[in-house]
Protein backbone atom coordinates (compact mmCIF):
# COMPACT_ATOMS: atom_id res chain seq x y z
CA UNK A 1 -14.52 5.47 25.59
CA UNK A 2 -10.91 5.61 24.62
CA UNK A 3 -11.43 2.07 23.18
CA UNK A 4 -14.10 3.06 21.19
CA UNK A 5 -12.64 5.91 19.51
CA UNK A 6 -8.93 4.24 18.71
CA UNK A 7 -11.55 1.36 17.23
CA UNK A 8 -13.58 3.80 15.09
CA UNK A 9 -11.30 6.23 13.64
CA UNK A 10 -13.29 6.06 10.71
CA UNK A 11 -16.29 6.56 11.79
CA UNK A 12 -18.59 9.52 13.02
CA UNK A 13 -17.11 10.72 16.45
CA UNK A 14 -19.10 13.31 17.38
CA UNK A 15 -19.69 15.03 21.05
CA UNK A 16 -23.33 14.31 21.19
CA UNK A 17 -22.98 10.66 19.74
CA UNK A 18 -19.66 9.65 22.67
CA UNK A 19 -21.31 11.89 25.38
CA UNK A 20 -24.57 9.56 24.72
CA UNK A 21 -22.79 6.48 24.30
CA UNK A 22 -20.97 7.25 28.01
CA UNK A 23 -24.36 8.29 29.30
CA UNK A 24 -23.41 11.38 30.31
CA UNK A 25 -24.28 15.11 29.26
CA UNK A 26 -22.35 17.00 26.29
CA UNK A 27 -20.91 19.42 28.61
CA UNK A 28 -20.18 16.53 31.56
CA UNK A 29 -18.33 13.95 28.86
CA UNK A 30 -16.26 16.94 27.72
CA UNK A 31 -14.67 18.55 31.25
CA UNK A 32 -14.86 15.07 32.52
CA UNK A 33 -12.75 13.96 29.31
CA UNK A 34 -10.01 16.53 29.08
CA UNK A 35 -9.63 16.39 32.75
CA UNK A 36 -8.78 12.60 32.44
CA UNK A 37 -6.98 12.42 28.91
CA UNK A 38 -4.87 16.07 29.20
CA UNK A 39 -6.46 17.04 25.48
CA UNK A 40 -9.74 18.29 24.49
CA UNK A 41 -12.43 15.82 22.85
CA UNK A 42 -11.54 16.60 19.35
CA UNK A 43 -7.74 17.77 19.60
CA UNK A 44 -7.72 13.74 21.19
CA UNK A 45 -9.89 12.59 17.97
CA UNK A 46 -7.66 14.55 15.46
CA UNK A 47 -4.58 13.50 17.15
CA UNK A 48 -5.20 9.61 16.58
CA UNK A 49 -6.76 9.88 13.16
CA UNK A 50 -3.24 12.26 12.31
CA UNK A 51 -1.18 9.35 13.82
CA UNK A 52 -3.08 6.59 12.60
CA UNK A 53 -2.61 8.28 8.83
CA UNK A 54 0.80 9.11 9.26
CA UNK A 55 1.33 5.42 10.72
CA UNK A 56 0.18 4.15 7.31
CA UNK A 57 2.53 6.67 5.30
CA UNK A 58 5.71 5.55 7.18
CA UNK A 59 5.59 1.95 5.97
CA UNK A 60 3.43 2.55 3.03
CA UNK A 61 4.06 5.71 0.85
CA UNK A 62 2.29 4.83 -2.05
CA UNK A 63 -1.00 4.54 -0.15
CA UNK A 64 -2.89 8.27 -1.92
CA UNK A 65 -3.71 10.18 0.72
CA UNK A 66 -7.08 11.30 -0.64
CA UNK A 67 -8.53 7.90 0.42
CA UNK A 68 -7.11 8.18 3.58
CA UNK A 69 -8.35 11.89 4.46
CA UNK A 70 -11.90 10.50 3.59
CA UNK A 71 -11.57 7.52 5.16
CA UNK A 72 -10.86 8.57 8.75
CA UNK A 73 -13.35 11.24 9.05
CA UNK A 74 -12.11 14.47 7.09
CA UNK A 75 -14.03 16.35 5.03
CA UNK A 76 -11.67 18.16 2.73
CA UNK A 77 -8.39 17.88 1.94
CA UNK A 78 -7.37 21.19 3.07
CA UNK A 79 -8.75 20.65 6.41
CA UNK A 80 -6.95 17.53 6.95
CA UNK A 81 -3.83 19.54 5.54
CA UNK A 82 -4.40 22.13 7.99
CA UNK A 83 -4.83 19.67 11.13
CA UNK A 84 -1.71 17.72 9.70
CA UNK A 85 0.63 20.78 9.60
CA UNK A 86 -0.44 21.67 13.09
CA UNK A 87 0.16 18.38 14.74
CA UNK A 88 3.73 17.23 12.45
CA UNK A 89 4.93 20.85 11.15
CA UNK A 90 5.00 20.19 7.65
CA UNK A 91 2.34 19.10 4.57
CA UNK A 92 1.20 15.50 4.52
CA UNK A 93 2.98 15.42 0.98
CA UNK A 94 6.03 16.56 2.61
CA UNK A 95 5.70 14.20 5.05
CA UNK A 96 5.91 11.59 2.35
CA UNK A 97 8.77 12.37 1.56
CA UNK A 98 10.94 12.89 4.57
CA UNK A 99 8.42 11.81 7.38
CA UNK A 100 11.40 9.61 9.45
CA UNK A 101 13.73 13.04 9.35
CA UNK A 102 10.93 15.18 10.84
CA UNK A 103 9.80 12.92 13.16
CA UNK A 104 13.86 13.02 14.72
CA UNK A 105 13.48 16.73 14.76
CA UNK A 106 10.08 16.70 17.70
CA UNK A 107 11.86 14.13 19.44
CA UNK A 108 9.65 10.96 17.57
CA UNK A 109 12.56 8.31 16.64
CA UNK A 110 10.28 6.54 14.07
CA UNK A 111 11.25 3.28 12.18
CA UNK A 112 13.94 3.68 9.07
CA UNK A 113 13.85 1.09 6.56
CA UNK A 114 16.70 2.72 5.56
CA UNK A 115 18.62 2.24 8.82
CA UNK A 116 17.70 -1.49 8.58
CA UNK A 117 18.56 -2.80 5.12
CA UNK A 118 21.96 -1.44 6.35
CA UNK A 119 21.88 -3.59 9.16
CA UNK A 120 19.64 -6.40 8.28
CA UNK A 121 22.30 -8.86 8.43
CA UNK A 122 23.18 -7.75 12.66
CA UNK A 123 18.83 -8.44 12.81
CA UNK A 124 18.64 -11.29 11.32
CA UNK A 125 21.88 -12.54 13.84
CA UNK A 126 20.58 -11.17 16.61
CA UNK A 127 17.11 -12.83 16.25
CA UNK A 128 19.02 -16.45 15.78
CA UNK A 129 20.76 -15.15 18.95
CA UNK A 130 17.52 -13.88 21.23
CA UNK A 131 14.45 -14.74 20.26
CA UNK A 132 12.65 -17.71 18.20
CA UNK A 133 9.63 -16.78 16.47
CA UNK A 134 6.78 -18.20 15.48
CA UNK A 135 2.84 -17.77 14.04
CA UNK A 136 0.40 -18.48 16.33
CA UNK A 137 -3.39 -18.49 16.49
CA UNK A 138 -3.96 -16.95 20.19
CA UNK A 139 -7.11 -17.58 22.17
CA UNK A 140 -8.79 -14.84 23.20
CA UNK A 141 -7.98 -13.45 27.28
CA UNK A 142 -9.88 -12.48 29.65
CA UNK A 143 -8.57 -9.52 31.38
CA UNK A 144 -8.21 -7.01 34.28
CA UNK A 145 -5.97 -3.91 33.99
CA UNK A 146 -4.97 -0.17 34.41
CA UNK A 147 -4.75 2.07 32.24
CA UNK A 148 -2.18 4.91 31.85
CA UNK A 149 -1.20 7.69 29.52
CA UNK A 150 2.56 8.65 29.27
CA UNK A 151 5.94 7.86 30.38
CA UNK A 152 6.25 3.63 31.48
CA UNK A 153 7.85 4.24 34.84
CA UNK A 154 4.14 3.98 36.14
CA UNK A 155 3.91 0.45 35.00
CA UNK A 156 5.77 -1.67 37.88
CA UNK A 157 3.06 0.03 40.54
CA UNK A 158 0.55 -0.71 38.48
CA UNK A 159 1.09 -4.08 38.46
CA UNK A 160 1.71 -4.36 41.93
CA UNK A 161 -2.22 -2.54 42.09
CA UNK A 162 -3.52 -5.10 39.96
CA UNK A 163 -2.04 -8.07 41.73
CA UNK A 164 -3.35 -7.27 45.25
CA UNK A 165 -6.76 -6.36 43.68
CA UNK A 166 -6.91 -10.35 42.25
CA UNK A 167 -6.08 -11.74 45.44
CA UNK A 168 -8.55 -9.83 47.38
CA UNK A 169 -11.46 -10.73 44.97
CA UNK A 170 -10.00 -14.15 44.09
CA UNK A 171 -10.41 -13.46 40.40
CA UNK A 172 -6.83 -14.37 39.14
CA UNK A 173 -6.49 -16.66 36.34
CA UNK A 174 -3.87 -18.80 38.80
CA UNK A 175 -3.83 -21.57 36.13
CA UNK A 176 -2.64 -19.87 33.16
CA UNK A 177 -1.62 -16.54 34.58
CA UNK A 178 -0.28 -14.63 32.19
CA UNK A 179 1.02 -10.36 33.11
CA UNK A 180 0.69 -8.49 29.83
CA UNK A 181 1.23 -4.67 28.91
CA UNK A 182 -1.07 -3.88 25.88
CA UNK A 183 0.06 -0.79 23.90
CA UNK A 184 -2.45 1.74 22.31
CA UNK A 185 -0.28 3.92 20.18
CA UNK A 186 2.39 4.17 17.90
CA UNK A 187 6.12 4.75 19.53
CA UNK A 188 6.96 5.78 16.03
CA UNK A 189 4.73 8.48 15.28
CA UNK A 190 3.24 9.39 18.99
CA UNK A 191 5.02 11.31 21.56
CA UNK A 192 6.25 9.48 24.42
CA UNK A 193 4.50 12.09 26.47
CA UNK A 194 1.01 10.85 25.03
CA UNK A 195 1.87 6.59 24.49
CA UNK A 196 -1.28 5.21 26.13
CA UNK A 197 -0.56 1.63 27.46
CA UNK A 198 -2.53 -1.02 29.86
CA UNK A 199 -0.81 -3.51 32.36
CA UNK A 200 -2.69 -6.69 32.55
CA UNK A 201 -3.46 -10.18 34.06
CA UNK A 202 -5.38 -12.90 33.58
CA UNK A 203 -8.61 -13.63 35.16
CA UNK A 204 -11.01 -16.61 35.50
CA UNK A 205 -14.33 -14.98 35.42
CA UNK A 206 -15.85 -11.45 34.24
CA UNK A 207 -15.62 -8.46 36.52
CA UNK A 208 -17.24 -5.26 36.91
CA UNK A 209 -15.49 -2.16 36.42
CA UNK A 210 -14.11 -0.77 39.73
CA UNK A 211 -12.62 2.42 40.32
CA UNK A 212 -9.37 2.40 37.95
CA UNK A 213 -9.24 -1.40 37.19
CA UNK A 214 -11.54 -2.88 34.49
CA UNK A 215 -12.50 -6.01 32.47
CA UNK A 216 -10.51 -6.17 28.51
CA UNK A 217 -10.44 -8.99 26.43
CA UNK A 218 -7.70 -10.09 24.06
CA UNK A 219 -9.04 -11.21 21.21
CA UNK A 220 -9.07 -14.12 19.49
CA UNK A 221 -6.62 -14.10 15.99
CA UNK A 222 -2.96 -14.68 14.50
CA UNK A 223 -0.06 -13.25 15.82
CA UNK A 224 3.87 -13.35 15.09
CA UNK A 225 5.06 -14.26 18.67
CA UNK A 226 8.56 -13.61 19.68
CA UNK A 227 9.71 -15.45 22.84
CA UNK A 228 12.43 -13.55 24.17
CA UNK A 229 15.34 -13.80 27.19
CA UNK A 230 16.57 -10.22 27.26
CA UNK A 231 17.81 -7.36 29.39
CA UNK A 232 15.45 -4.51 29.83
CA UNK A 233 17.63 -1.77 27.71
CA UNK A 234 16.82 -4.56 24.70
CA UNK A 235 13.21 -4.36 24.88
CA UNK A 236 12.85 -1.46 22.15
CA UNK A 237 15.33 -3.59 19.69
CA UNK A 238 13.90 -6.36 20.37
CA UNK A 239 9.86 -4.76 18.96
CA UNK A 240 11.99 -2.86 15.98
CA UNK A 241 14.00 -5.90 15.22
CA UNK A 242 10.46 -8.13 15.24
CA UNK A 243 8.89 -5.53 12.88
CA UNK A 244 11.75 -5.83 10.28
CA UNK A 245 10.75 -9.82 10.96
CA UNK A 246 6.95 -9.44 9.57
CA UNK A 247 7.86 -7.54 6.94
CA UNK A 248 10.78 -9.65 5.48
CA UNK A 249 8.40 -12.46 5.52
CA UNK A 250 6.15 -10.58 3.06
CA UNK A 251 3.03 -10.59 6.46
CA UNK A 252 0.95 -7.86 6.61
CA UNK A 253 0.11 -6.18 10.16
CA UNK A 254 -3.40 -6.25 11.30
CA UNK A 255 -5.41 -3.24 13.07
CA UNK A 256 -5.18 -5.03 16.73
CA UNK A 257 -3.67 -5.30 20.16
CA UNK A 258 0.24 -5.11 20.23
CA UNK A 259 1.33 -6.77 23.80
CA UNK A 260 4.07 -7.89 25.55
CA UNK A 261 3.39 -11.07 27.59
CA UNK A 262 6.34 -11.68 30.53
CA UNK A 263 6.60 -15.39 31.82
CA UNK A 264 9.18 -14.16 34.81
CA UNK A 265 9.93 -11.80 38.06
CA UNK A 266 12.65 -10.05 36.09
CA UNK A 267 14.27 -9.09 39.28
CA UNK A 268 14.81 -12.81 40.41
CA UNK A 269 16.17 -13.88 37.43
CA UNK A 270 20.13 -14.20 38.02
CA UNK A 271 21.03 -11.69 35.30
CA UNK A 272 18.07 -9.55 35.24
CA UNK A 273 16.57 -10.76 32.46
CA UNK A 274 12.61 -10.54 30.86
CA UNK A 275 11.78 -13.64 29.77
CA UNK A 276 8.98 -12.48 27.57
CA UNK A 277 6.92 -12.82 24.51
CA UNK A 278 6.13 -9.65 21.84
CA UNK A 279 2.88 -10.51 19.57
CA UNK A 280 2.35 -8.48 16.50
CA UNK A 281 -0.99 -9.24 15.16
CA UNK A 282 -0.62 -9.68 11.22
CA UNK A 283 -3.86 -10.41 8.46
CA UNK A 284 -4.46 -14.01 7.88
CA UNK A 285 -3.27 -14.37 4.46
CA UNK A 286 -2.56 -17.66 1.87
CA UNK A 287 1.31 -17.58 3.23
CA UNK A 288 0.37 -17.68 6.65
CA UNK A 289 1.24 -21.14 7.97
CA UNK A 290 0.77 -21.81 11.36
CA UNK A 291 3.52 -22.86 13.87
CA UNK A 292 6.06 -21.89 10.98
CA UNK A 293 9.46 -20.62 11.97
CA UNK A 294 11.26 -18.56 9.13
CA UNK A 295 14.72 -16.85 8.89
CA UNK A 296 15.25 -13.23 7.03
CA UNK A 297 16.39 -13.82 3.55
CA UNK A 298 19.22 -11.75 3.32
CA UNK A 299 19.86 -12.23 -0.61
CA UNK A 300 18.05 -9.66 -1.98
CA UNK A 301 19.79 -6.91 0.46
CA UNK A 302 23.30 -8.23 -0.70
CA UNK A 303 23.47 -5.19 -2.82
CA UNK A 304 22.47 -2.71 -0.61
CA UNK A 305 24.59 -4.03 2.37
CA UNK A 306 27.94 -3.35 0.75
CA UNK A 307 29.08 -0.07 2.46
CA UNK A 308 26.74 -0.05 5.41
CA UNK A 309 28.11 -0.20 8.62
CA UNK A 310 26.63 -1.79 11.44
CA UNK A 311 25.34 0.98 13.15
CA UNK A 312 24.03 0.76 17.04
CA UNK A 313 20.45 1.06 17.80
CA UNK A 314 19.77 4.71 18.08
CA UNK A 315 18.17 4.79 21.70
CA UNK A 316 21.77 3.18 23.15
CA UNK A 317 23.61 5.87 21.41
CA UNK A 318 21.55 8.34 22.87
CA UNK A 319 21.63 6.67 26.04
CA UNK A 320 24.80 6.42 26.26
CA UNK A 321 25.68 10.14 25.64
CA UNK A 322 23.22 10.99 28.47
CA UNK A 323 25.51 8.91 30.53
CA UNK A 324 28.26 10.35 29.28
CA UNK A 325 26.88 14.04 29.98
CA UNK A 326 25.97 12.82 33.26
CA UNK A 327 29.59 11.72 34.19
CA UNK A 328 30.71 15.22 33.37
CA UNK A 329 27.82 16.87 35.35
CA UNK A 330 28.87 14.92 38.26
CA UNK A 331 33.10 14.79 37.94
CA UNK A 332 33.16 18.12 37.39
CA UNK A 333 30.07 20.47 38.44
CA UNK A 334 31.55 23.18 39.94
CA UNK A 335 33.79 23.90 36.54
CA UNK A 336 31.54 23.27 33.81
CA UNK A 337 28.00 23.96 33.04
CA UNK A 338 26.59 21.85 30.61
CA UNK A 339 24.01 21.81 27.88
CA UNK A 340 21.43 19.06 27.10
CA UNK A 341 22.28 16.19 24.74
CA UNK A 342 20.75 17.35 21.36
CA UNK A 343 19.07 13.90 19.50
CA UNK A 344 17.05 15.48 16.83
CA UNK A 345 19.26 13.73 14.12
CA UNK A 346 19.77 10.28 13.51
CA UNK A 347 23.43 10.67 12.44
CA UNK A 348 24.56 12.74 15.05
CA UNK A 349 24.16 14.06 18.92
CA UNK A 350 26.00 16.13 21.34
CA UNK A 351 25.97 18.14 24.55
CA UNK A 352 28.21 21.35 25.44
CA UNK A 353 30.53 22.52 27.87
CA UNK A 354 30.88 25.59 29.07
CA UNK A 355 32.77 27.79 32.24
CA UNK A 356 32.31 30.97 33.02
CA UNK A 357 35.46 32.74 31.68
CA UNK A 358 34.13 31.02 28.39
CA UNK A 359 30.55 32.64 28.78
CA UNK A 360 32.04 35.84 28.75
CA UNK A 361 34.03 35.14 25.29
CA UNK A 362 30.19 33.19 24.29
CA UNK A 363 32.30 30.34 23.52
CA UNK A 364 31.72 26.71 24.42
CA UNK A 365 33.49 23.09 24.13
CA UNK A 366 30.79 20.14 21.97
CA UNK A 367 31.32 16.79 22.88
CA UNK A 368 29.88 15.10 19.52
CA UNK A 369 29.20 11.50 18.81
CA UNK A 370 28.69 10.64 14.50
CA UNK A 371 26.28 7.38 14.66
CA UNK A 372 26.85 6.31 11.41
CA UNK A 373 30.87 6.41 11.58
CA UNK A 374 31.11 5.90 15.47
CA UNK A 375 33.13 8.68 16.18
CA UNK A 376 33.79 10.92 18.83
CA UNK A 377 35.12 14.19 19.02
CA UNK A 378 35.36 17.41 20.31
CA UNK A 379 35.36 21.04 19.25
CA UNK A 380 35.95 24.39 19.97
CA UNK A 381 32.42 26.70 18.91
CA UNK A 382 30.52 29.75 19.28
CA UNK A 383 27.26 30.87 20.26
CA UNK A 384 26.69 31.92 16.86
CA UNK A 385 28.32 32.53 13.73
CA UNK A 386 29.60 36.01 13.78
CA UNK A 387 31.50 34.82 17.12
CA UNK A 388 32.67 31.53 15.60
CA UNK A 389 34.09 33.38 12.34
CA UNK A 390 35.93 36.00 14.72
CA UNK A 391 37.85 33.43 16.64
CA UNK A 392 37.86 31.44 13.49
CA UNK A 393 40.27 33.98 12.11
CA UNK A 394 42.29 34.41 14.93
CA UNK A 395 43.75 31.21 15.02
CA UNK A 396 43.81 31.01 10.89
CA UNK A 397 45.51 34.03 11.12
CA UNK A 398 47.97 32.78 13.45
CA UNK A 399 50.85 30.13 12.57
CA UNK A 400 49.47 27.51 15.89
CA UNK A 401 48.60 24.38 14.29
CA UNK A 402 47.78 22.11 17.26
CA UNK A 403 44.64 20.93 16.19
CA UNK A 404 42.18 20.87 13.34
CA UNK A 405 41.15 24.44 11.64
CA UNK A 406 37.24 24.00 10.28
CA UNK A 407 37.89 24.85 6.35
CA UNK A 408 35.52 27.13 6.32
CA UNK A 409 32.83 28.49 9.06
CA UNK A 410 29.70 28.79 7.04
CA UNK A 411 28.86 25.24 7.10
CA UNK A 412 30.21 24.17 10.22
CA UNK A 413 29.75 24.63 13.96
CA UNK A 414 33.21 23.81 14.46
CA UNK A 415 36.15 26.40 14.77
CA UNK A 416 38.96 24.11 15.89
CA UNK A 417 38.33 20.37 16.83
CA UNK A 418 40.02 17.44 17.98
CA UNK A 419 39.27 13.41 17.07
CA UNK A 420 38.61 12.25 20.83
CA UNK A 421 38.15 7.89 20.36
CA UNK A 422 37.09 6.18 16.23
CA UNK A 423 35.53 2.96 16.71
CA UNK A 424 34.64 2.99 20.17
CA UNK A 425 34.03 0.06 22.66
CA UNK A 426 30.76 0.34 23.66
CA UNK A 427 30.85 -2.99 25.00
CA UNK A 428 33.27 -1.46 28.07
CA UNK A 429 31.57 1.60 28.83
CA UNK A 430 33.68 2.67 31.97
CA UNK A 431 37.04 2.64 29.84
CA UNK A 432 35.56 4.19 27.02
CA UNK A 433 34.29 7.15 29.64
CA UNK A 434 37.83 7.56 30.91
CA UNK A 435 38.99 7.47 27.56
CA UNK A 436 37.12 10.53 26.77
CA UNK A 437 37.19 12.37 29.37
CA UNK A 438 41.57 12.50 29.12
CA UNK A 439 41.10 13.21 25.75
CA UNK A 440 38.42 15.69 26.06
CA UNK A 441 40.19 17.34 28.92
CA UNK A 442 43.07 17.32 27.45
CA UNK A 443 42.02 19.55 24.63
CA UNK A 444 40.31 21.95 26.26
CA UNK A 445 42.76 22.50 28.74
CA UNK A 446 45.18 23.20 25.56
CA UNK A 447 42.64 25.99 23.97
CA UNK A 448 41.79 27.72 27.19
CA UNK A 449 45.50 28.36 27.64
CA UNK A 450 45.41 29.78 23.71
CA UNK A 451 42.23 31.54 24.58
């Protein structure tokens, strides 16, 4: 039934139509659903037609929304605006406007075409460097999997589930196996928390549905099909950077099936690596040729490339400062309490430190990272700004000139700060960690004896 509805968003959805078309009663299909899914019947129907709308508007802004609002099942404009504003926060017009900024600030790191024309050039190398891609015409599969709704650690078990299942029935595809994970949403506009996903293998014959393991079928159509030798941590670049590769070749993505297909034991491999293929289903247009291998033309970016800097993928900065946070929670527990690392801005994140002499002042050290300078450094702040001005004062007032005095305290968290590392190695992550930690330490050892 979840099929169905992600397949006719735009189509009548009510209760008594899907509890008919399951065969069971209204008020069964209902508990029965939100028990399974987490949401009720139409929060789950409102959610996807929201997603699949705002899905649209973050590669396509020009698209008017009035012909979207009609054409997945709204009946007015206001109520769609009302269900909208719920779900994202903010208008659907203001979401067409600065949708990628407040998808950052729930915790949604959507897609910036931005972000890439400033880095097209690292893509394009990177591709050349990991993957060769090609249009394909796939057969259609024939399928067994699971099913599961949020976070992807589940996925490995799942698998395992599968696999044992084949062998007992002798179903497997042995073949052409193929083990695929099919994704149902959006990354960019769904939260991870609700990402609905299906591990898969092949099979050689139809099954009947048993318990949590069911027949699905791949179907037949083009795809752009990355083949891929990378590390895990690259798996997210690897779909973003493929994305940026449709588009530059002027394809258009289809409504269909986005899977990953692995041709490996990643675990045997001697580095660890997936040796994999991502397929992006795209419309069978006139410049679609078949078995064609293209490059990103970089000309027409030459423009907007000067002054960009090569920024790291956002979910390895982010990573990284967990680790980083993580370092201090462990070297140094019993003196510090820290905060969590804040990632509701693409050009910046940070985490704060804290003792309990400090707590008592309601002061606190920031470790900060800037993304789009790659810079780190830390500050001296307050827990809010009547606190920072105070001790803002103090030292302006004073002639101690140690470290950097924020200009002014009503645009900036800062009160005193400190460049910790510019242009960092990320490439040596255990030096750059000691690096920051001296640094860091050595600072705030130097203000708590001024404090």
């Amino acid at each position: 039934m979840l099929d169905f509805i992600e397949n006719n968003l735009d189509t009548d959805l009510s209760l008594e139509y899907l509890s008919k078309k399951a065969h069971y009663s209204s008020y069964h299909f209902h508990r029965i659903f939100l028990t399974v899914v987490g949401e009720n019947l139409n929060e789950f129907i409102n959610r996807k037609r929201i997603e699949r709308i705002a899905s649209i508007l973050l590669v396509d802004s020009k698209t008017p929304l009035k012909n979207l609002v009609y054409q997945y099942g709204f009946n007015s404009d206001s109520s769609f605006s009302r269900a909208f504003k719920k779900y994202y926060g903010v208008t659907p017009t203001q979401f067409k406007l600065r949708g990628k900024e407040i998808l950052s600030k729930i915790g949604i790191v959507s897609f910036s075409f931005q972000k890439y024309i400033c880095s097209i050039e690292n893509i394009n190398q990177w591709i050349k460097m990991n993957a060769q891609i090609t249009i394909k015409e796939l057969s259609e599969l024939k399928l067994a999997s699971i099913s599961h709704i949020g976070e992807f650690d589940k996925a490995s078990d799942m698998f395992k589930r599968l696999m044992e299942w084949g062998h007992q029935k002798k179903v497997l595809d042995t073949l052409n196996f193929k083990a695929i994970t099919i994704y149902h949403d959006n990354p960019n506009v769904t939260l991870s928390s609700k990402l609905r996903f299906s591990t898969c293998v092949t099979i050689s014959k139809n099954i009947n549905a048993e318990g949590e393991i069911r027949q699905r079928n791949l179907n037949k159509g083009i795809y752009a099909v990355g083949n891929f030798k990378i590390k895990v941590e690259e798996i997210s670049k690897a779909w973003k950077n493929m994305c940026v590769w449709v588009i530059e070749q002027g394809y258009q993505f289809r409504d269909g099936d986005y899977f990953e297909v692995y041709h490996n034991d990643h675990k045997t491999h001697p580095k660890q690596k997936f040796i994999m293929d991502i397929c992006i289903p795209i419309e069978k247009t006139k410049n679609i040729k078949l078995g064609e291998v293209n490059n990103i033309n970089l000309s027409r970016y030459k423009v907007q490339n000067q002054g960009c800097i090569n920024d790291l993928d956002y979910h390895q900065l982010i990573s990284y400062m967990k680790e980083l946070r993580l370092f201090f929670q462990r070297e140094y527990e019993i003196i510090f309490k820290l905060g969590k690392v804040y990632q509701g801005d693409f050009k910046f994140s940070y985490f704060s430190l804290t003792t309990e002499e400090l707590k008592k002042l309601k002061l606190k050290f920031v470790i900060i990272l800037n993304h789009k300078k790659r810079h780190f450094w830390i500050c001296l702040s307050g827990q809010n700004k009547s606190i920072r001005k105070k001790y803002w004062k103090m030292f302006k007032g004073s002639d101690w000139g140690k470290y950097h005095l924020a200009e002014s305290i009503d645009d900036s968290l800062s009160i005193i700060d400190q460049s910790i590392v510019i242009n960092p190695n990320f490439d040596d992550k255990k030096h750059l960690t000691e690096l920051i930690e001296k640094e860091a330490l050595k600072f705030i050892n130097t203000i708590k004896g001024i404090l």
